[in-house]
Protein backbone atom coordinates (compact mmCIF):
# COMPACT_ATOMS: atom_id res chain seq x y z
CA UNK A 1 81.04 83.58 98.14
CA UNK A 2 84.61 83.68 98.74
CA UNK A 3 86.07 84.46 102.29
CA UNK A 4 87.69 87.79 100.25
CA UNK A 5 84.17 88.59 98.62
CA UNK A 6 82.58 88.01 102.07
CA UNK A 7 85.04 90.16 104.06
CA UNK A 8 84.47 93.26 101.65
CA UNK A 9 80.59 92.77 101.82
CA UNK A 10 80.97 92.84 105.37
CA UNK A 11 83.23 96.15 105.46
CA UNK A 12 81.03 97.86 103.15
CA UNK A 13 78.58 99.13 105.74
CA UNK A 14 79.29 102.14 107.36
CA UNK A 15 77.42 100.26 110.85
CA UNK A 16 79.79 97.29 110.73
CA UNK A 17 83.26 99.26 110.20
CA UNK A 18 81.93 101.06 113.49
CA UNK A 19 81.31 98.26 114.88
CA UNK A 20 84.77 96.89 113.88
CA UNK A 21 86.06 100.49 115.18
CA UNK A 22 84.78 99.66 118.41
CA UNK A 23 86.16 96.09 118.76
CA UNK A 24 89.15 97.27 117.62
CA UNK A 25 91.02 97.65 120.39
CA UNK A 26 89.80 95.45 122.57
CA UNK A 27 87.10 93.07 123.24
CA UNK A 28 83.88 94.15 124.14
CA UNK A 29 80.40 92.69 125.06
CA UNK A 30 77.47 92.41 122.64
CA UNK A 31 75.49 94.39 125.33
CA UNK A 32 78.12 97.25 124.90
CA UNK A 33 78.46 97.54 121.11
CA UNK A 34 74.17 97.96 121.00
CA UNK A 35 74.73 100.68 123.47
CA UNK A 36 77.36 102.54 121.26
CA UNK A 37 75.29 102.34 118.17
CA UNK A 38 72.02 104.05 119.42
CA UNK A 39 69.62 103.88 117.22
CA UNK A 40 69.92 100.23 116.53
CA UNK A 41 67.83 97.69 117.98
CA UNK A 42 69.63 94.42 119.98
CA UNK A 43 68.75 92.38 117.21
CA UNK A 44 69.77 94.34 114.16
CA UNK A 45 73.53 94.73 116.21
CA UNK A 46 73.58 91.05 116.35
CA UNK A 47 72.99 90.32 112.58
CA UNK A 48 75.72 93.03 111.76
CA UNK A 49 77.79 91.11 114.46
CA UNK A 50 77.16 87.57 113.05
CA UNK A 51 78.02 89.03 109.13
CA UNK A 52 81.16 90.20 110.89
CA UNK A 53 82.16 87.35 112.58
CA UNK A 54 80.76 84.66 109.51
CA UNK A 55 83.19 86.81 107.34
CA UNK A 56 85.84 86.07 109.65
CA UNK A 57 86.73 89.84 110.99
CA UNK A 58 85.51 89.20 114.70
CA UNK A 59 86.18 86.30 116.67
CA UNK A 60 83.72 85.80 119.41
CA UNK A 61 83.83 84.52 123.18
CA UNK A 62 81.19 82.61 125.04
CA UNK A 63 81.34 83.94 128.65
CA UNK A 64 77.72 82.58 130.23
CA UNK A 65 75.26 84.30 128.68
CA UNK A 66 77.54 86.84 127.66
CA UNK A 67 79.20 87.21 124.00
CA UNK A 68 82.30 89.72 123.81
CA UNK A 69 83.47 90.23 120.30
CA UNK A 70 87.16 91.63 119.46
CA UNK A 71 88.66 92.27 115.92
CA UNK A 72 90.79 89.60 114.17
CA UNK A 73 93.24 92.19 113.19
CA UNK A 74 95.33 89.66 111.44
CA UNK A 75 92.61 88.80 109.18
CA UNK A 76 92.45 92.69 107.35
CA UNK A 77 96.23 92.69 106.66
CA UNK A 78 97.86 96.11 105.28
CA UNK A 79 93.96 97.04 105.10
CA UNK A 80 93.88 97.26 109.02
CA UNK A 81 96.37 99.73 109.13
CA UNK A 82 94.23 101.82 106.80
CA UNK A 83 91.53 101.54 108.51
CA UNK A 84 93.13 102.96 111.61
CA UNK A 85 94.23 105.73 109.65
CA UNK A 86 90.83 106.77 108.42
CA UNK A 87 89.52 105.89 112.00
CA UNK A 88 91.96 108.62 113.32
CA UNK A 89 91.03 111.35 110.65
CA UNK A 90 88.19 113.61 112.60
CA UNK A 91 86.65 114.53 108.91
CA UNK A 92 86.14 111.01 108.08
CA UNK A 93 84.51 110.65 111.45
CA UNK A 94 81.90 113.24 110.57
CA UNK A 95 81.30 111.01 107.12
CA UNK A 96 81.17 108.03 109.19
CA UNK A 97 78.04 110.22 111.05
CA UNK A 98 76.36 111.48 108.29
CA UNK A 99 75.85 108.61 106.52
CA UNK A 100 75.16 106.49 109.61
CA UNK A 101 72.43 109.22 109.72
CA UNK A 102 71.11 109.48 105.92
CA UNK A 103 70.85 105.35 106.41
CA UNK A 104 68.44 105.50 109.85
CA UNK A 105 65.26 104.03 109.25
CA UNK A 106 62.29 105.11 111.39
CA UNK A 107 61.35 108.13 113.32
CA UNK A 108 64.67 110.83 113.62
CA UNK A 109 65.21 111.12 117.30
CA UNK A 110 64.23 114.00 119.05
CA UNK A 111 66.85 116.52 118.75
CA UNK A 112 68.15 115.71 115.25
CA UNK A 113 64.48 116.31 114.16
CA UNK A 114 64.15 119.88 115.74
CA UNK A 115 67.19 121.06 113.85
CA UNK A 116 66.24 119.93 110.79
CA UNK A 117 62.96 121.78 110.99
CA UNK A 118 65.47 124.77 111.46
CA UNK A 119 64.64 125.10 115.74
CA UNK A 120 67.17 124.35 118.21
C-alpha cells in the first residue's frame, strides 16, 4: 500500500481523525488520548495510534515508559487546513459524535441507554 493509500485508510475512521484532533495541537500522552476517547479500551487506542503513526500522521516520543504522540502536520498538506476547518464547525462535531456512537460495540453506557428507552 502506498504511503498516500495508507494515510487515507488511516483518516477514514471517525476514532482516528479524533484522535488526530486531539494531537493536533500539541503532543499528548498515550495515557491521555485513552482517557479522551471513553469508551475505548487501552489497547484498541493503541492500534488506532500505531495505524496513525505507521501511516506517517503522528510521530511518536519515547519518554520512559511513557509514549506522547503529536500530529505531523506537514505530512496532511492543504488537507490539514481542512481538517481544522471541519474541526472548528460545531455541526460537524455533533457528526463526529453520532457516528462515534452508531460505531460502539458492546453494552451503551448508562445514560445513553436510558434515553434511548425514552427515560431521562
Amino acid at each position: 500500500m502506498g504511503a498516500e493509500t495508507a494515510a487515507l485508510a488511516a483518516i477514514a475512521s471517525p476514532r482516528r481523525r479524533e484522535i488526530l484532533r486531539l494531537a493536533w495541537q500539541q503532543e499528548r500522552p498515550a495515557g491521555e488520548i485513552h482517557r479522551a476517547m471513553g469508551d475505548l479500551t487501552f489497547g484498541a487506542v493503541s492500534q488506532h495510534l500505531r495505524a496513525l503513526h505507521d501511516a506517517g500522521l503522528l510521530e511518536l516520543r519515547a519518554v520512559g515508559r511513557h509514549r506522547l504522540y503529536r500530529a505531523r502536520r506537514e505530512a496532511f498538506g492543504p488537507v490539514g487546513e481542512l481538517l481544522e476547518r471541519m474541526w472548528d464547525d460545531a455541526l460537524w462535531r455533533l457528526k463526529q459524535q453520532a457516528e462515534l456512537l452508531e460505531r460502539r460495540r458492546g453494552p451503551q453506557p448508562r445514560r445513553l441507554a436510558r434515553r434511548r428507552k425514552g427515560t431521562t
